[in-house]
PDB file of N, CA and C in Angstrom:
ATOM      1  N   UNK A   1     129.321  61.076  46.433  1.00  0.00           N
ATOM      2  CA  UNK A   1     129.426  61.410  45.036  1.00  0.00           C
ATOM      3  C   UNK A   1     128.320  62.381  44.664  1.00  0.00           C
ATOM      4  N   UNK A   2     128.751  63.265  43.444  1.00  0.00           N
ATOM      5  CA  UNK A   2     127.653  63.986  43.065  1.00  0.00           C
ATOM      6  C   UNK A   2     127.428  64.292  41.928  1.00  0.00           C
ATOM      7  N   UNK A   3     126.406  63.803  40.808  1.00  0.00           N
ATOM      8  CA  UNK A   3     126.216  63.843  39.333  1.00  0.00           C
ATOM      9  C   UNK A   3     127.294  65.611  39.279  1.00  0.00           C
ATOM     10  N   UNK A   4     127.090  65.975  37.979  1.00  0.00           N
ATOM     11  CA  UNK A   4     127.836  66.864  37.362  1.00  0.00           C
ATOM     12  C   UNK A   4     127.000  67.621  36.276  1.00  0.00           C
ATOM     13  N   UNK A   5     125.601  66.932  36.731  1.00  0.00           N
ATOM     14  CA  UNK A   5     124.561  67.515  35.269  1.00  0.00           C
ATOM     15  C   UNK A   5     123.901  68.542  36.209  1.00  0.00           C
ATOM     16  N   UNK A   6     123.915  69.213  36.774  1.00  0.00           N
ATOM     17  CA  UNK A   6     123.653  70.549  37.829  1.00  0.00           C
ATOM     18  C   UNK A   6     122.763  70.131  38.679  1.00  0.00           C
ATOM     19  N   UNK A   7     122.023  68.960  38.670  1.00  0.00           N
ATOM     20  CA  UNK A   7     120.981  68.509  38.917  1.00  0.00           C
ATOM     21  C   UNK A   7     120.670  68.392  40.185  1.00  0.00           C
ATOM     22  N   UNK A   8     122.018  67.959  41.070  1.00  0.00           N
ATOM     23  CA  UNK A   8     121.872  67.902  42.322  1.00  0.00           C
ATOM     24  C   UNK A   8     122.868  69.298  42.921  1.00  0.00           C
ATOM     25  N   UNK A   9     123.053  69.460  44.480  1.00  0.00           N
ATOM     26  CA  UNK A   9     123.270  70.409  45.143  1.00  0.00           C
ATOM     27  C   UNK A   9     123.974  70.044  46.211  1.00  0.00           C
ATOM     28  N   UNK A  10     123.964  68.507  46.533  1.00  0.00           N
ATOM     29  CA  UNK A  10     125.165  68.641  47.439  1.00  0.00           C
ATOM     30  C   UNK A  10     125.586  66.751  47.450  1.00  0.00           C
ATOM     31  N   UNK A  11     126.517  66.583  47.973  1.00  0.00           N
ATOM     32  CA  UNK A  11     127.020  65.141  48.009  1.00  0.00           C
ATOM     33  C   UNK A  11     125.957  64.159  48.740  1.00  0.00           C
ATOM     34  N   UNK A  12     126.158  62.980  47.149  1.00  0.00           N
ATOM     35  CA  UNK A  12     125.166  61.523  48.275  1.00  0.00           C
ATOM     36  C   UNK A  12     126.049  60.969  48.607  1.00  0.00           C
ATOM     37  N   UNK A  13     125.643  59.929  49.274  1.00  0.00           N
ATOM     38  CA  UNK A  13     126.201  58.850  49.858  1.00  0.00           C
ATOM     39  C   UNK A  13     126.216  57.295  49.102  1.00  0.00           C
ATOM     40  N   UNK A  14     127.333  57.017  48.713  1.00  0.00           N
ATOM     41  CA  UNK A  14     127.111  55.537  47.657  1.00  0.00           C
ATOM     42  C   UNK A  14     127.945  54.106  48.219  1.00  0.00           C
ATOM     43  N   UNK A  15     127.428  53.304  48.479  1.00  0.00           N
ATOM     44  CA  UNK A  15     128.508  51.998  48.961  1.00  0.00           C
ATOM     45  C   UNK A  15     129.188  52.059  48.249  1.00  0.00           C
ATOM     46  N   UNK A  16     130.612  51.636  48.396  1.00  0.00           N
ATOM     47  CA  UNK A  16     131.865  51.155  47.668  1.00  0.00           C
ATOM     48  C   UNK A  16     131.616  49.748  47.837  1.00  0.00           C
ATOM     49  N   UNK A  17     131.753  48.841  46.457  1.00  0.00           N
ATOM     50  CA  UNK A  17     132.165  47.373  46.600  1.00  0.00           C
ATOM     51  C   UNK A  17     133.010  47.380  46.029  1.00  0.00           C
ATOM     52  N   UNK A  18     133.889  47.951  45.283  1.00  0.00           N
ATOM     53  CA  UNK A  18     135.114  47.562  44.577  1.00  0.00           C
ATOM     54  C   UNK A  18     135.380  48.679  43.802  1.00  0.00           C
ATOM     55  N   UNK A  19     137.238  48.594  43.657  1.00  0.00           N
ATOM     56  CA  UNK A  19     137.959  49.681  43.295  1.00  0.00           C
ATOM     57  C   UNK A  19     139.264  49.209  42.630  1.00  0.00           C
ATOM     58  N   UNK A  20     139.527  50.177  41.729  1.00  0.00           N
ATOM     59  CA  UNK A  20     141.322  49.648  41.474  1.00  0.00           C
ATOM     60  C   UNK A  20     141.789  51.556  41.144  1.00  0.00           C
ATOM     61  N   UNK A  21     142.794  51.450  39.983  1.00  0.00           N
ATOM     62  CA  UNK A  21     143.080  52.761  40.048  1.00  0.00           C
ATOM     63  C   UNK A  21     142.562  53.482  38.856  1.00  0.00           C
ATOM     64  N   UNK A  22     141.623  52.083  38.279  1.00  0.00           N
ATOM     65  CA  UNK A  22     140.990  52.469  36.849  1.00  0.00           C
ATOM     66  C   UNK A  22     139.381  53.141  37.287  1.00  0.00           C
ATOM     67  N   UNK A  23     139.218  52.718  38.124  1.00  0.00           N
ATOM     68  CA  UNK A  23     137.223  52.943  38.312  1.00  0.00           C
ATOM     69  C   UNK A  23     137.436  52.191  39.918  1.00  0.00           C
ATOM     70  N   UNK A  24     136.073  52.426  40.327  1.00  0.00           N
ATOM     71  CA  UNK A  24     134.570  52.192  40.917  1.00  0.00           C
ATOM     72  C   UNK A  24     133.896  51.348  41.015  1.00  0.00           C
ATOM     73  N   UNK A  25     133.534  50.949  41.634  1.00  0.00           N
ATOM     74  CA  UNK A  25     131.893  49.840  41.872  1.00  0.00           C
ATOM     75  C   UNK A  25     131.280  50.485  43.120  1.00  0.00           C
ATOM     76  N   UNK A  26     130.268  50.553  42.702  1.00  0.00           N
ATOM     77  CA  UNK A  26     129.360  51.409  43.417  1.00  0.00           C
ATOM     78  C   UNK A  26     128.122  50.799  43.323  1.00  0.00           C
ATOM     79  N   UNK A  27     127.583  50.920  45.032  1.00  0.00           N
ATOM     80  CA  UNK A  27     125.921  50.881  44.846  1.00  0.00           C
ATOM     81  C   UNK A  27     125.152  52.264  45.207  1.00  0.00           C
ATOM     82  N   UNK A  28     124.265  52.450  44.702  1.00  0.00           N
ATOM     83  CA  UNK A  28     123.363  53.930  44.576  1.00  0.00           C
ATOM     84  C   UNK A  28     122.126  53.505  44.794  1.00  0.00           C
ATOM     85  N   UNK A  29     121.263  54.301  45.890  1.00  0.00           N
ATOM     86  CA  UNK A  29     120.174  54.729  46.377  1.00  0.00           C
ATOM     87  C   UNK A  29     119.289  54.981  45.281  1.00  0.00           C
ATOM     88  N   UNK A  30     119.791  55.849  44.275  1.00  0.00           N
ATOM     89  CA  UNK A  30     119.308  56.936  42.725  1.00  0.00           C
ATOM     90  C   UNK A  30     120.002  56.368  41.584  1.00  0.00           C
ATOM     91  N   UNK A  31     119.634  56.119  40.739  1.00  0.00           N
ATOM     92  CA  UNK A  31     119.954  55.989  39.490  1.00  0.00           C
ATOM     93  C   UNK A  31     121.113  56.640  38.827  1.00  0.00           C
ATOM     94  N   UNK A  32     121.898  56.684  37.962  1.00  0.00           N
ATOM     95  CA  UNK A  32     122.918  58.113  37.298  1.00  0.00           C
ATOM     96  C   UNK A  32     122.866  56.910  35.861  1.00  0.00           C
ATOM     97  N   UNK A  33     122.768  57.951  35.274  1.00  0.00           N
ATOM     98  CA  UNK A  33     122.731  57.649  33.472  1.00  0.00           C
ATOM     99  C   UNK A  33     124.359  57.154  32.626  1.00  0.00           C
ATOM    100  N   UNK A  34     124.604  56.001  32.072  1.00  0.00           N
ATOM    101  CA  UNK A  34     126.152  55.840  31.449  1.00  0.00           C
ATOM    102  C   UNK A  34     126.515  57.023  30.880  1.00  0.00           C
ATOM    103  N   UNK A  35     127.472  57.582  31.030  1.00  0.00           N
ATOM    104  CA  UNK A  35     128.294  58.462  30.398  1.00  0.00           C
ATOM    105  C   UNK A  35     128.105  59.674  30.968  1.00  0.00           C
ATOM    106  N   UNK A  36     127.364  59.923  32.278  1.00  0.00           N
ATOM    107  CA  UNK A  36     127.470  61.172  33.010  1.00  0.00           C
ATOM    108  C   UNK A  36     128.779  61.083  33.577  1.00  0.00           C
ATOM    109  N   UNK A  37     129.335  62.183  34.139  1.00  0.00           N
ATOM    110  CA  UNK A  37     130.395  62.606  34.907  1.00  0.00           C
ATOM    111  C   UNK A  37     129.992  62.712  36.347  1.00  0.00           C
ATOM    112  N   UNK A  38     130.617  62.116  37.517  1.00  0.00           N
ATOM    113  CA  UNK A  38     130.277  62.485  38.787  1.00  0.00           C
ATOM    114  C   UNK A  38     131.674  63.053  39.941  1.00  0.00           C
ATOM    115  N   UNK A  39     131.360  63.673  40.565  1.00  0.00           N
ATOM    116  CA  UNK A  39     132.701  64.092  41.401  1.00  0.00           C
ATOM    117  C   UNK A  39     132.481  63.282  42.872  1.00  0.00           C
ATOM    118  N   UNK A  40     133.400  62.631  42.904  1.00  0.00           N
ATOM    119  CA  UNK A  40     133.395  61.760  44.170  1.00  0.00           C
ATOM    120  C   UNK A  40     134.517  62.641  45.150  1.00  0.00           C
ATOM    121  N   UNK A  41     134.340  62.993  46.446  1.00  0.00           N
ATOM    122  CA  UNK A  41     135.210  63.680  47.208  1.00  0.00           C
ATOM    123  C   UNK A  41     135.857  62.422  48.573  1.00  0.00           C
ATOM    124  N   UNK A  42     137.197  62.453  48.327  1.00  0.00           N
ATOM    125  CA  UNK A  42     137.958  61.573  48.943  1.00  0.00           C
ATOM    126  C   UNK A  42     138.861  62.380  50.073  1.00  0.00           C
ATOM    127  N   UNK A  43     139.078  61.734  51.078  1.00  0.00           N
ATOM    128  CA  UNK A  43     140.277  62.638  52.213  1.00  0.00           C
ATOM    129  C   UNK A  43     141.762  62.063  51.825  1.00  0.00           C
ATOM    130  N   UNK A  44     142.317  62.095  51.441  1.00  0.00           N
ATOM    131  CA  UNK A  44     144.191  61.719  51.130  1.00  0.00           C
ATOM    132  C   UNK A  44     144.400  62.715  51.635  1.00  0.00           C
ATOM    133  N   UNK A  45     145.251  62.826  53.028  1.00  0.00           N
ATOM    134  CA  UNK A  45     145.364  64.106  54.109  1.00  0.00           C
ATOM    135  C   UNK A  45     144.637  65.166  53.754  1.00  0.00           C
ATOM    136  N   UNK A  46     143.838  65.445  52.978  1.00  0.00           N
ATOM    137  CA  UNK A  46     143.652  66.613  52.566  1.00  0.00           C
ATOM    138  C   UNK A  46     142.164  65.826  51.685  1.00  0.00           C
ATOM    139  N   UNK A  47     141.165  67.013  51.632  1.00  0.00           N
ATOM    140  CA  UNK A  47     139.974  66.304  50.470  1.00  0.00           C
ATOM    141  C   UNK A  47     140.637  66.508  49.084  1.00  0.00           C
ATOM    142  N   UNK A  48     140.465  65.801  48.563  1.00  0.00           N
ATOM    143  CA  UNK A  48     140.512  65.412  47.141  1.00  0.00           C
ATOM    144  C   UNK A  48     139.056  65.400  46.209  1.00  0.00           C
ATOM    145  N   UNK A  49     138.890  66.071  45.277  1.00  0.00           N
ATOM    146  CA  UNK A  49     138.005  65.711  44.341  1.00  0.00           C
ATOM    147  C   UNK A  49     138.516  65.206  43.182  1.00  0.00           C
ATOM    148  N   UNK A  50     137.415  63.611  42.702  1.00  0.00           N
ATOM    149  CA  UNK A  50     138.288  63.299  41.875  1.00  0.00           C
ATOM    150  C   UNK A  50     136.927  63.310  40.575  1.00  0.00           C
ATOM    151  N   UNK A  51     137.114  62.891  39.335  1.00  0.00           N
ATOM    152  CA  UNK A  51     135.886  63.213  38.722  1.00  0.00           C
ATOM    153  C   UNK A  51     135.818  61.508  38.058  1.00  0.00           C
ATOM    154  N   UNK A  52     134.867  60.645  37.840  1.00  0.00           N
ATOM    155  CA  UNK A  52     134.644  59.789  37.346  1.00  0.00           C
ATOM    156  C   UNK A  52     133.470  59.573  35.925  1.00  0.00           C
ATOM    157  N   UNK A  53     133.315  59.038  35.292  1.00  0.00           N
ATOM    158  CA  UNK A  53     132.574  58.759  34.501  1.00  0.00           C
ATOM    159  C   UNK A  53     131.667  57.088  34.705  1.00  0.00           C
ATOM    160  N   UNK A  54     130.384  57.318  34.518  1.00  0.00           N
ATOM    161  CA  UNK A  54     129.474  56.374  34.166  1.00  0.00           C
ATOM    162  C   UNK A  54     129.613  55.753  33.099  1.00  0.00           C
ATOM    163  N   UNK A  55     130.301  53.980  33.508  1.00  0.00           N
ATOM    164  CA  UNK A  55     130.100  53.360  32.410  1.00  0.00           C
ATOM    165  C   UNK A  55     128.459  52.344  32.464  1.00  0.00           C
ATOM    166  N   UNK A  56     128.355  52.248  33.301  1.00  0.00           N
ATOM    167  CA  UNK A  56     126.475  51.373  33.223  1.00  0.00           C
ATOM    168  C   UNK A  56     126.253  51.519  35.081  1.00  0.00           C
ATOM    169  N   UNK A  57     124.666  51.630  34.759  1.00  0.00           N
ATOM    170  CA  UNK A  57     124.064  51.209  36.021  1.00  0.00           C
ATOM    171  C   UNK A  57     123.056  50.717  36.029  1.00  0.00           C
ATOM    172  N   UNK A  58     122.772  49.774  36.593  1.00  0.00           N
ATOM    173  CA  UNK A  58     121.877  48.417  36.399  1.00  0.00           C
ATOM    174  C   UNK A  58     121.189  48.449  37.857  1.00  0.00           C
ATOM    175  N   UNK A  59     119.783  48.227  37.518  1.00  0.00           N
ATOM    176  CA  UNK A  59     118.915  48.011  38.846  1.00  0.00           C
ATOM    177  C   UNK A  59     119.109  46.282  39.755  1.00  0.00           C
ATOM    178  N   UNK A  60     118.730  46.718  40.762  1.00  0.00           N
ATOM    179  CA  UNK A  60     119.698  45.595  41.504  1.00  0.00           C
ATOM    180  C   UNK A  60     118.443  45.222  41.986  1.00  0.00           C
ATOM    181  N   UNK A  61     117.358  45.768  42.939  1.00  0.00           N
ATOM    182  CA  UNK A  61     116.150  46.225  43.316  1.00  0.00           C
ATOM    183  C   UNK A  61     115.315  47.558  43.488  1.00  0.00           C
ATOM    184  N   UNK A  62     113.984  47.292  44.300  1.00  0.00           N
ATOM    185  CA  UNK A  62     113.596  48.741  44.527  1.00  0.00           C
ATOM    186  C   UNK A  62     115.082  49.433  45.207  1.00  0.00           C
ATOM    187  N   UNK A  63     115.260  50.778  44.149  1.00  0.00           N
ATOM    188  CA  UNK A  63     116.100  52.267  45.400  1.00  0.00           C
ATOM    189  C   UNK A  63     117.297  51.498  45.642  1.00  0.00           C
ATOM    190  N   UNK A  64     117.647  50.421  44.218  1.00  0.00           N
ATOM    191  CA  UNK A  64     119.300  49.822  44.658  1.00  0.00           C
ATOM    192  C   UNK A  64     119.549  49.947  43.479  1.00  0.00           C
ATOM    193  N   UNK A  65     120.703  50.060  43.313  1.00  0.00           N
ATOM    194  CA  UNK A  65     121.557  50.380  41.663  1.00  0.00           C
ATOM    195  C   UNK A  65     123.070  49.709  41.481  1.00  0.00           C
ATOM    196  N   UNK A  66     123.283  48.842  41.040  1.00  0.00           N
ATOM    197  CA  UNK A  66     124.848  48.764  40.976  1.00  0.00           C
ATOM    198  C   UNK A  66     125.462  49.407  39.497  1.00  0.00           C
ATOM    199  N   UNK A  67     126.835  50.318  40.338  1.00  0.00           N
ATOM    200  CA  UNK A  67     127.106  51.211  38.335  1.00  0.00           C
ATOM    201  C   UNK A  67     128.685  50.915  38.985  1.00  0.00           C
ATOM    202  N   UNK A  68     129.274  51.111  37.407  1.00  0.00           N
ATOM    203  CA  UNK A  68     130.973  50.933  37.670  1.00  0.00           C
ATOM    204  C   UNK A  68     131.111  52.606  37.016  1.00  0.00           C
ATOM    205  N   UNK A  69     132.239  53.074  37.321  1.00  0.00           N
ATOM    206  CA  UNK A  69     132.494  54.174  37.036  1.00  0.00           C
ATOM    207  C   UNK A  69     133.753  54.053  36.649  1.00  0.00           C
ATOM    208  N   UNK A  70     134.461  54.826  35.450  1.00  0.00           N
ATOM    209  CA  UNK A  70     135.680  54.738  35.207  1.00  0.00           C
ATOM    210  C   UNK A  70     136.443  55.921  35.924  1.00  0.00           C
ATOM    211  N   UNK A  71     137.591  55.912  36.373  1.00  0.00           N
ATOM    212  CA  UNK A  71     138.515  57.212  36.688  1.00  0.00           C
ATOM    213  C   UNK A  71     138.644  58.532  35.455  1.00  0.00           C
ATOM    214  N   UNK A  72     138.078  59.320  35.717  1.00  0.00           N
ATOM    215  CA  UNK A  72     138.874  60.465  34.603  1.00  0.00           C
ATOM    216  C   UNK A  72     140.047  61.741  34.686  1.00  0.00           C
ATOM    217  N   UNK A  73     139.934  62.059  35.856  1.00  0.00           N
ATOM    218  CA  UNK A  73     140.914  62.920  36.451  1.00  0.00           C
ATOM    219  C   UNK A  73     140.321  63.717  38.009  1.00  0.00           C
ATOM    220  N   UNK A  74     141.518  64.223  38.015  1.00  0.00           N
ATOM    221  CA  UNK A  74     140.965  65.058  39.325  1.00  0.00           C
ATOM    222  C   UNK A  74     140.198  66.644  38.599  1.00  0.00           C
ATOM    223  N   UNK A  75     140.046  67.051  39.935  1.00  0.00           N
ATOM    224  CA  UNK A  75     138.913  68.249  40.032  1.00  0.00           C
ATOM    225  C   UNK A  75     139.335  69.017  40.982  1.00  0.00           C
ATOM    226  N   UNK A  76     139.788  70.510  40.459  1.00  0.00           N
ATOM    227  CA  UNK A  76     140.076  71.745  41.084  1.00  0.00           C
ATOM    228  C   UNK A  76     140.892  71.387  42.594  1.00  0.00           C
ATOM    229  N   UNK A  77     142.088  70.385  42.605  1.00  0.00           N
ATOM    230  CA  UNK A  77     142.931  70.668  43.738  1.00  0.00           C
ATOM    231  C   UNK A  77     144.479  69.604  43.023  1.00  0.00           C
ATOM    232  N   UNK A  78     145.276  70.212  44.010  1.00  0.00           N
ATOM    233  CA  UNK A  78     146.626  69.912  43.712  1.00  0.00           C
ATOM    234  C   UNK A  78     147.204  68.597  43.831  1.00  0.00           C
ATOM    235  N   UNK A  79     146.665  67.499  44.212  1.00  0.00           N
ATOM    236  CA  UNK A  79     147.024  66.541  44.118  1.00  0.00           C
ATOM    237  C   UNK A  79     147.590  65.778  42.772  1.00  0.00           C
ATOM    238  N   UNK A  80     148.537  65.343  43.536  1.00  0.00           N
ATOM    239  CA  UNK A  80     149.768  64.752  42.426  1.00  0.00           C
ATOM    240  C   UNK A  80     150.179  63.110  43.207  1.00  0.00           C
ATOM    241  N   UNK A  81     149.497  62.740  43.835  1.00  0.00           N
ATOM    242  CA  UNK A  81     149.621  60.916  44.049  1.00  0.00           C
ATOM    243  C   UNK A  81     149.736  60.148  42.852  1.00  0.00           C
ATOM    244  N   UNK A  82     149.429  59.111  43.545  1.00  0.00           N
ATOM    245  CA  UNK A  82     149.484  58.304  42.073  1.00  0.00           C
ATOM    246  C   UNK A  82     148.112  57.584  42.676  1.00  0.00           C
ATOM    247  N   UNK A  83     147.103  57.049  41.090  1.00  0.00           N
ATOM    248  CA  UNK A  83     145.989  56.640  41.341  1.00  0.00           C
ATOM    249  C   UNK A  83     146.139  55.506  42.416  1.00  0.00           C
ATOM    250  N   UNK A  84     147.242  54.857  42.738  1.00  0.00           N
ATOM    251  CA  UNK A  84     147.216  53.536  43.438  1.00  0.00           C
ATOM    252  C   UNK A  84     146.583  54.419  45.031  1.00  0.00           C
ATOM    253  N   UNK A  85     147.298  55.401  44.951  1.00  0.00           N
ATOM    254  CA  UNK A  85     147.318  56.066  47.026  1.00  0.00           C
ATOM    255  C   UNK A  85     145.453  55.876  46.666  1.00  0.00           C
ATOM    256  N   UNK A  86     144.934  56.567  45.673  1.00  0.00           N
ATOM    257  CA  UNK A  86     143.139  56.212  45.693  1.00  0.00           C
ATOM    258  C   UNK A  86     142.247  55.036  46.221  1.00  0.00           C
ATOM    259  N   UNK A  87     143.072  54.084  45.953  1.00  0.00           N
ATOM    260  CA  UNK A  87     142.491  52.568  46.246  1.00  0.00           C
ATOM    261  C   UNK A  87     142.669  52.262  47.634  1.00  0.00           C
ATOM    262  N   UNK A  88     144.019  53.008  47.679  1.00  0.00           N
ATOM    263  CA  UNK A  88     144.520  52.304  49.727  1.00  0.00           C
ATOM    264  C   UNK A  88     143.841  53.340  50.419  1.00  0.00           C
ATOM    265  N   UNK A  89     143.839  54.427  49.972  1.00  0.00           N
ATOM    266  CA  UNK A  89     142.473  55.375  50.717  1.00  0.00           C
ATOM    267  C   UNK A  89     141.286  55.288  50.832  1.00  0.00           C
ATOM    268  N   UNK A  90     140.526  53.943  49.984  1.00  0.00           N
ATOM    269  CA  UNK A  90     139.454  53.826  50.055  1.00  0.00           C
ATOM    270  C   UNK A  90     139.142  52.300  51.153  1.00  0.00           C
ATOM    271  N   UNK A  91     140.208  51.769  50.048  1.00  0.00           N
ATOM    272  CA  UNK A  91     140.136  50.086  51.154  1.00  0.00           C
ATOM    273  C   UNK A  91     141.062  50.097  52.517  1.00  0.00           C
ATOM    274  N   UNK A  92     142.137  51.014  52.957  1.00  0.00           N
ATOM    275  CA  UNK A  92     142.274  50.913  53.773  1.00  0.00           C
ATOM    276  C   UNK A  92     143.741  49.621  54.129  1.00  0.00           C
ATOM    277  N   UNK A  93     143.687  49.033  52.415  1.00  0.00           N
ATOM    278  CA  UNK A  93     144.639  48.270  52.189  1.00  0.00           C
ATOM    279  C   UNK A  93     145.912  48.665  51.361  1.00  0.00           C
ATOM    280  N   UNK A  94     147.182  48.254  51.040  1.00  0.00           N
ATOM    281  CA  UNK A  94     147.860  48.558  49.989  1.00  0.00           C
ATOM    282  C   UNK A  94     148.515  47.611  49.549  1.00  0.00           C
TER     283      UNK A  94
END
């Protein structure tokens, strides 16, 4: 994933703990502020960028963060799935 406030320059790396076709659960290394925008890049045969929003992120410990993110749309590519293919692309389940 990668904030959207110019701030950073190239993709981090965030655990996934949970997903549906609404949002995110995420743990983060770095902090991100509620109501920023972040672009998370997904492979569905093809990369996908999708764009999410910060609804809270809460310190867990030192350099640990748990935040939920809501879905907002995609980002500059043609994908036309349906949010469900997002979830089985991430968990691997359907």
């Amino acid at each position: 994933m990668m904030p959207l406030n110019g701030e950073a320059d190239r993709f981090a790396t965030a655990l996934l703990t949970d997903c549906s076709p609404h949002g995110l659960g995420l743990v983060l290394t770095d902090p991100v502020k509620a109501g920023e925008q972040v672009l998370v890049r997904l492979n569905l045969n093809k990369m996908v960028l999708l764009v999410y929003t910060v609804r809270y992120c809460i310190p867990m410990k030192l350099s640990q963060f748990r935040a939920g993110a809501l879905f907002t749309g995609y980002a500059a590519n043609s994908y036309q799935g349906e949010p469900a293919a997002i979830v089985t692309a991430l968990t691997g389940r359907e």
